[in-house]
Protein backbone atom coordinates (compact mmCIF):
# COMPACT_ATOMS: atom_id res chain seq x y z
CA UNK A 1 -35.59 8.73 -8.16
CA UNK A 2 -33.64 11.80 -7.58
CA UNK A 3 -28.97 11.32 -8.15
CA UNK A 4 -29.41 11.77 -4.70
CA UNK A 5 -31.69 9.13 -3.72
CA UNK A 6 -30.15 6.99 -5.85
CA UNK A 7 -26.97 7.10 -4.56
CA UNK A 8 -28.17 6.39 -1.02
CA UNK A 9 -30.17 3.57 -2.45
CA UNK A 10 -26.80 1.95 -3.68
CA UNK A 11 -25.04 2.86 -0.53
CA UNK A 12 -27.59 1.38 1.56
CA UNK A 13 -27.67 -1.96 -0.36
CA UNK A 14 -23.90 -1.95 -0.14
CA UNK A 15 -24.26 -1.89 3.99
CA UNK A 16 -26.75 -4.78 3.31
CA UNK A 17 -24.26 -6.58 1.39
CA UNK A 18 -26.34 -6.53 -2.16
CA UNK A 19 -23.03 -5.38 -4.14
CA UNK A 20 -24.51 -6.49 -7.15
CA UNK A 21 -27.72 -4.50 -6.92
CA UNK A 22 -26.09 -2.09 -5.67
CA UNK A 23 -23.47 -1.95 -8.70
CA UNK A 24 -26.62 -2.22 -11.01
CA UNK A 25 -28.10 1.16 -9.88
CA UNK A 26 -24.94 3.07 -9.90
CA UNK A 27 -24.24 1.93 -13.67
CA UNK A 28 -27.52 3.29 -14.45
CA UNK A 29 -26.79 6.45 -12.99
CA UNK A 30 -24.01 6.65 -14.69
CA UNK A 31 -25.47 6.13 -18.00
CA UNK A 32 -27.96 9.62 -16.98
CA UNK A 33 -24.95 11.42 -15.50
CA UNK A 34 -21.96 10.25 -17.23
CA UNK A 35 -19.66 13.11 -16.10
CA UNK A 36 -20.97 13.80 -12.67
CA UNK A 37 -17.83 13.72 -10.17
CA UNK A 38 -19.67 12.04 -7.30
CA UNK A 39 -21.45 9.49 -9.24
CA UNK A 40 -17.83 8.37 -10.92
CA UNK A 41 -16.58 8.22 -7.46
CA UNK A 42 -19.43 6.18 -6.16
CA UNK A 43 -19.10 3.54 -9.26
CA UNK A 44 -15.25 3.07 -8.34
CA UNK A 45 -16.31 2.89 -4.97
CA UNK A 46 -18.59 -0.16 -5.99
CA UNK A 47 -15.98 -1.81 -8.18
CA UNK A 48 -13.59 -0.98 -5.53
CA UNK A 49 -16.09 -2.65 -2.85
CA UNK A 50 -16.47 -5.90 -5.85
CA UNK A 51 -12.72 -6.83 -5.22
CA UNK A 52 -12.74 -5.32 -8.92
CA UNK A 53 -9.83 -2.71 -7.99
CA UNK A 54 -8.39 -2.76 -11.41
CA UNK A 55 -12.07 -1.52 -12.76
CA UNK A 56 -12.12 1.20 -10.03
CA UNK A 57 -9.01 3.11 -10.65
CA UNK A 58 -10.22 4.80 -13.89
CA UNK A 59 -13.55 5.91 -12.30
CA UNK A 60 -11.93 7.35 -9.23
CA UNK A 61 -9.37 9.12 -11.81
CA UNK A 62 -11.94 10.31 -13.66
CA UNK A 63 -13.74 11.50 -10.83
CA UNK A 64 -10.81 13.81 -9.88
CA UNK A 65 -10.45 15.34 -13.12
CA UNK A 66 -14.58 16.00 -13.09
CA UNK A 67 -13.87 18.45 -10.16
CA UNK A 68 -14.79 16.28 -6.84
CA UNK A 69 -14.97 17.68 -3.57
CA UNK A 70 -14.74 18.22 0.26
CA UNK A 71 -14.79 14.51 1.81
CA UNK A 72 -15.68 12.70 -0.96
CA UNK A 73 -12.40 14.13 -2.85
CA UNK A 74 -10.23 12.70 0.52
CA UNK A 75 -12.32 9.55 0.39
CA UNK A 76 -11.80 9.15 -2.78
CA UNK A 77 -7.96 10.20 -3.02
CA UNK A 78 -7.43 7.22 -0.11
CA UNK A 79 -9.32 4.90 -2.38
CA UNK A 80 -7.68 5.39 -5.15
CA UNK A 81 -4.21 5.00 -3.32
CA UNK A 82 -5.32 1.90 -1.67
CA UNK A 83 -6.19 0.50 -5.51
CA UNK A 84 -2.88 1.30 -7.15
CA UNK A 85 -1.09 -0.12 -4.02
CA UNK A 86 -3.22 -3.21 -4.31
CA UNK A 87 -2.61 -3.29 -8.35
CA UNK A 88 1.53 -3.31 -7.62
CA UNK A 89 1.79 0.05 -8.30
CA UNK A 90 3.21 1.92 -5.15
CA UNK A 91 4.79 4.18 -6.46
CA UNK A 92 1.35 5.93 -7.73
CA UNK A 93 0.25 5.09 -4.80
CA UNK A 94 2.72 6.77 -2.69
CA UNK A 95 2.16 10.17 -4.90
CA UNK A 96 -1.84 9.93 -4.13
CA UNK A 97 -1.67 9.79 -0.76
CA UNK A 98 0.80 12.09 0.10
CA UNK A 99 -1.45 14.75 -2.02
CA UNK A 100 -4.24 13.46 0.06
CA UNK A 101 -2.55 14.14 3.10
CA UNK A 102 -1.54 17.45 1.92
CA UNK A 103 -4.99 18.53 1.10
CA UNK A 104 -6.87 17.18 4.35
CA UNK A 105 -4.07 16.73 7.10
CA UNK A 106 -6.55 15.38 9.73
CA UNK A 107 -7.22 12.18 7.72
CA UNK A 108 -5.45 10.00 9.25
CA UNK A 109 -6.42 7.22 7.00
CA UNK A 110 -4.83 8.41 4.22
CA UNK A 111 -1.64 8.06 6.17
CA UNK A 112 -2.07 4.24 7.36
CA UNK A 113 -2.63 3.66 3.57
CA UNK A 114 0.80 5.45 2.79
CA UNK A 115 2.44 3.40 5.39
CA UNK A 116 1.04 -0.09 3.09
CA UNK A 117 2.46 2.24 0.23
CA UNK A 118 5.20 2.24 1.81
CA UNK A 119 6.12 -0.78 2.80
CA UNK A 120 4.68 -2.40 -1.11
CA UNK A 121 7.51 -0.10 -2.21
CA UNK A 122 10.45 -1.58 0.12
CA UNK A 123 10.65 1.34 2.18
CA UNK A 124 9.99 -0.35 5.40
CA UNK A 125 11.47 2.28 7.68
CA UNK A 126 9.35 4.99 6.54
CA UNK A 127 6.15 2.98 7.10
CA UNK A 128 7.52 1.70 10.53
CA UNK A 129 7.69 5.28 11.24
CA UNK A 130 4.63 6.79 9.78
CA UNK A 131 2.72 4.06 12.01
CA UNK A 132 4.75 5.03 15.01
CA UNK A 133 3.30 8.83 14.58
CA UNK A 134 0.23 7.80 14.05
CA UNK A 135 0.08 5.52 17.32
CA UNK A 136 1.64 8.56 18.90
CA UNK A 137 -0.94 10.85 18.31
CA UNK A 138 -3.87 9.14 18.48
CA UNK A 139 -3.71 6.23 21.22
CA UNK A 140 -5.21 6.81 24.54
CA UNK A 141 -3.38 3.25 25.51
CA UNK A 142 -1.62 3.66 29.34
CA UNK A 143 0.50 0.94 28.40
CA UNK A 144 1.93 2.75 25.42
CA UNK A 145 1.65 5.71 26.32
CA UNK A 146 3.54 5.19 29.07
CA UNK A 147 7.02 4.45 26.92
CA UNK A 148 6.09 7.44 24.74
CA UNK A 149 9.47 9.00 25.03
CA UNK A 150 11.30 6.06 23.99
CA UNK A 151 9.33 5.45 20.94
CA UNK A 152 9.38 9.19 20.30
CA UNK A 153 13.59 8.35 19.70
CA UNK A 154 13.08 4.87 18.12
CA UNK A 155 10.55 6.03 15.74
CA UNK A 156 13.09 8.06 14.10
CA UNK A 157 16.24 5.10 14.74
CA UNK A 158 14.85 2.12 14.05
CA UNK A 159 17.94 0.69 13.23
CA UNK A 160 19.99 1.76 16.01
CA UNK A 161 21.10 -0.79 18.02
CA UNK A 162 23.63 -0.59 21.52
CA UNK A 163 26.26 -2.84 21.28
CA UNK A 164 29.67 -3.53 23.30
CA UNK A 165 31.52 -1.60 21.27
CA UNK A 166 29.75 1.55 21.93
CA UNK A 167 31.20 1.70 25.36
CA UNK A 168 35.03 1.12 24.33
């Protein structure tokens, strides 16, 4: 069977919920094509998918460094973001997926995975607000949509308040 088949093999399983067959395949892909930048991503992917995160990260780094690209690079990138947040590292995190943003702007997943950055590094406000955008731009909600300039202005002071004292 063909890398190619291969891979869809172990994707395919995944779907059907055979993580462990489908881990089995990948590992012996790897063995054949040990530096191949899509078939390092797709064993993180299966470690990732194994609750393994932990197992995943150095794949999906290694991946990086072996040159991947196009959407499996952004795929990746959000993966490995999502790991290191999940590991208690948000900080590394937080540097992933703001490259991955960077490099493919329309992924908006990348940027609900920097909000969780966000907020596992104590910077509540900026994931308040990075969620705020992103229900901006991208409901289709009435309902919201319909107090769009208001959360326009409270997306950027969320901890403005009126009190009395403003009008003495």
């Amino acid at each position: 069977m063909s890398k190619e088949a291969t891979i869809a093999q172990a994707k395919k399983l995944r779907q059907e919920d055979q993580l462990e067959e489908s881990q089995e395949l990948l590992l012996e892909l790897l063995y054949d094509h040990p530096d191949d930048p899509l078939v390092l991503y797709e064993v993180g992917g299966s470690y990732d998918v194994l609750g393994e995160e932990p197992e995943a990260i150095p794949y999906y780094q290694q991946a990086i460094a072996a040159g991947l690209a196009g959407d499996d690079l952004q795929e990746c990138l959000v993966c490995l973001g999502s790991s290191q947040r999940y590991v208690g590292e948000p900080e590394k995190a937080i540097a992933i997926l703001q490259e991955a943003q960077e490099k493919f702007p329309a992924n908006r997943s990348a940027a609900v995975f920097l909000a969780l950055a966000y907020y596992s590094d104590g910077q509540e406000d900026k994931a308040v607000k990075l969620l705020m955008e992103l229900l901006l731009e991208t409901t289709n909600d009435d309902n919201i949509l319909a107090y769009r300039h208001a959360l326009e202005y409270y997306k950027d002071h969320l901890d403005e308040e009126w009190s009395d004292e403003d009008e003495a």
